[in-house]
Protein backbone atom coordinates (compact mmCIF):
# COMPACT_ATOMS: atom_id res chain seq x y z
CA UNK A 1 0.00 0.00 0.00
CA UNK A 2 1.57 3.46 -0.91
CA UNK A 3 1.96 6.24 1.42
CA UNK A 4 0.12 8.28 -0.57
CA UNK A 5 -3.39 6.43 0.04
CA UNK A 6 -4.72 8.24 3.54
CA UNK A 7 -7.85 6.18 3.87
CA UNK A 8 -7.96 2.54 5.18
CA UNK A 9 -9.11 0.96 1.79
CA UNK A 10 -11.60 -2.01 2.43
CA UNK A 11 -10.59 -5.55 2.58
CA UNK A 12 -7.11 -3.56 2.08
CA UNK A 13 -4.67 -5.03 5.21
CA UNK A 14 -2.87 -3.37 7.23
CA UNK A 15 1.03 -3.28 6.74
CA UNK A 16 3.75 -3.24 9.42
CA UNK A 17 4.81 -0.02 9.64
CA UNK A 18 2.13 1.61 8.23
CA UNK A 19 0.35 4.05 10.78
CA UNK A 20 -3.15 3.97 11.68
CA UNK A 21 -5.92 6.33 13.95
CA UNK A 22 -7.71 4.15 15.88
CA UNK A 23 -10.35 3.65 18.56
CA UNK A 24 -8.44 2.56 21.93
CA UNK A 25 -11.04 2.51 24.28
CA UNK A 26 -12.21 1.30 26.42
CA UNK A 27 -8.99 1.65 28.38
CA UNK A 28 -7.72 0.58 31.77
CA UNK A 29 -5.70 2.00 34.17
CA UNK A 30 -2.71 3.77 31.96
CA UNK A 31 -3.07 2.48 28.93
CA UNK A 32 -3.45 5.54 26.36
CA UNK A 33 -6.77 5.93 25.36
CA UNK A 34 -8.97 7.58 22.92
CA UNK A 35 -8.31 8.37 19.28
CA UNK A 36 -4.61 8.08 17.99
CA UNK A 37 -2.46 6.89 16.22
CA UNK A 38 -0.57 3.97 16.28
CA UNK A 39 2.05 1.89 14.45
CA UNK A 40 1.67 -1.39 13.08
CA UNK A 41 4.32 -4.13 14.31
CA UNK A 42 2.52 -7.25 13.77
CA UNK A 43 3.98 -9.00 10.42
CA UNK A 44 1.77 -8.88 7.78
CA UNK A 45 1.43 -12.98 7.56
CA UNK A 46 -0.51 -11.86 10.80
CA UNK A 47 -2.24 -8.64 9.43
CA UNK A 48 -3.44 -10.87 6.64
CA UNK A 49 -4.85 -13.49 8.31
CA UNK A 50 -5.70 -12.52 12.00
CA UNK A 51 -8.84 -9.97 12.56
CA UNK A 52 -5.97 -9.16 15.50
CA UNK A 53 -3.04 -6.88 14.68
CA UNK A 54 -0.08 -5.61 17.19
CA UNK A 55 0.07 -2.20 17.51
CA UNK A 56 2.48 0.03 19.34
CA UNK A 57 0.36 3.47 20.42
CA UNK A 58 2.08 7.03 19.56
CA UNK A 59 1.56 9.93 21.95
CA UNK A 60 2.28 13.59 21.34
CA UNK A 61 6.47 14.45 22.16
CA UNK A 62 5.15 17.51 24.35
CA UNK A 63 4.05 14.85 26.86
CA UNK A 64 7.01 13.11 27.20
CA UNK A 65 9.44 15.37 29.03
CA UNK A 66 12.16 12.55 30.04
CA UNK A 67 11.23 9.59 27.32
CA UNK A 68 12.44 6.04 27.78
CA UNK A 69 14.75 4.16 26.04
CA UNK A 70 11.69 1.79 24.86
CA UNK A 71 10.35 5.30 23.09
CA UNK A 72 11.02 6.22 19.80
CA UNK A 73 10.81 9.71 18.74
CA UNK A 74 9.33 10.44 15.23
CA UNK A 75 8.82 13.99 13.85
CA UNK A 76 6.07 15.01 11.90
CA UNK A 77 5.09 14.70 8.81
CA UNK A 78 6.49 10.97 8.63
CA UNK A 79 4.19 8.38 8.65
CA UNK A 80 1.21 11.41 8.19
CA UNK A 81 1.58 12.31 11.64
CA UNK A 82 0.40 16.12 12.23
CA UNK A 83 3.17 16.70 15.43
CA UNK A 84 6.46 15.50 16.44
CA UNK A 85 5.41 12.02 18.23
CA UNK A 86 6.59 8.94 20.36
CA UNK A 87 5.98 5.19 19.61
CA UNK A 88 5.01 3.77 23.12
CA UNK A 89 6.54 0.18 23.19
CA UNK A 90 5.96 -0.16 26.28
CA UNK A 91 2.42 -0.08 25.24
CA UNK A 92 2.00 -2.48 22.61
CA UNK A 93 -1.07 -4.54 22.75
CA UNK A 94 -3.20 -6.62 20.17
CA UNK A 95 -5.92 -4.93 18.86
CA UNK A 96 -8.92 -5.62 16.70
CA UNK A 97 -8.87 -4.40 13.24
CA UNK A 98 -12.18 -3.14 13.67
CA UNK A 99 -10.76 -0.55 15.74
CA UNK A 100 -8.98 0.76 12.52
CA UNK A 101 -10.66 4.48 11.51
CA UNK A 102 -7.83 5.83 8.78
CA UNK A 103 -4.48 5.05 7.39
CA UNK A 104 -2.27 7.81 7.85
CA UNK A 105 0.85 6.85 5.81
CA UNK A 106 3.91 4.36 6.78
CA UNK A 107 7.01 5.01 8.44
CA UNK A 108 10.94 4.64 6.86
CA UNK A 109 12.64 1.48 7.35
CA UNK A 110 15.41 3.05 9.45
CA UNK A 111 12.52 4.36 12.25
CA UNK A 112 10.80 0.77 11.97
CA UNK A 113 14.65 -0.33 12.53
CA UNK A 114 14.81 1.56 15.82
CA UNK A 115 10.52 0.53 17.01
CA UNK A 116 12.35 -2.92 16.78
CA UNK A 117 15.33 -1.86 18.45
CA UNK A 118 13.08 -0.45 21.48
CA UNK A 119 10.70 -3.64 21.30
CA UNK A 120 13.69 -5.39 22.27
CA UNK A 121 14.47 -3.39 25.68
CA UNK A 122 10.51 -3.49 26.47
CA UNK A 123 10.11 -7.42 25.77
CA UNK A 124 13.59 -8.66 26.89
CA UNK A 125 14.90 -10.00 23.65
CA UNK A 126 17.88 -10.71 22.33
């Protein structure tokens, strides 16, 4: 799917990397809520198949004074984003794809390199 396509197309699949608004309530606790956007990490044998995708949430850089080293900073306009934003991997979660409301464009391979990079710190991998 090309960056240039803002709309989430139907029957179209989401891709990782590829950055979403979506519906993430209800919510618990503090887990981000509400309307925003997120990134998609699930592969796309997953995205395919599954009506579940993994999703890492983004929240606005203004809120995140002192960031960790499981956030990755990415400045607007990549991936469509409107502000200078941070991928939360510390709170990725599976979500429905119902919960999908617009396709806001895709990230660079060198900013998906470092969401992996940060994935690793938050999930203990290798």
């Amino acid at each position: 799917m090309s960056s240039s396509s803002p709309q989430l197309a139907a029957g179209t699949p989401p891709c990782r990397g590829e950055v979403y608004s979506l519906r993430l309530d209800p919510a618990e606790g503090s887990e981000q809520q509400g309307t925003r956007p997120a990134v998609v990490v699930s592969r796309d044998a997953i995205n395919r198949a599954s009506p579940v995708i993994v999703i890492c949430p983004l929240t606005d850089a203004r809120h995140v004074p002192r960031p960790y080293p499981s956030d990755v900073l990415v400045k607007a306009p990549e991936g469509g984003l409107t502000k200078d934003s941070v991928v939360l991997t510390g709170q990725i979660r599976a979500v429905a794809k119902i919960r999908l409301l617009r396709r806001l464009g895709e990230l660079r391979p060198d900013t998906m390199r470092r969401i992996e990079q940060a994935l690793k710190i938050t999930l203990q991998l290798p």
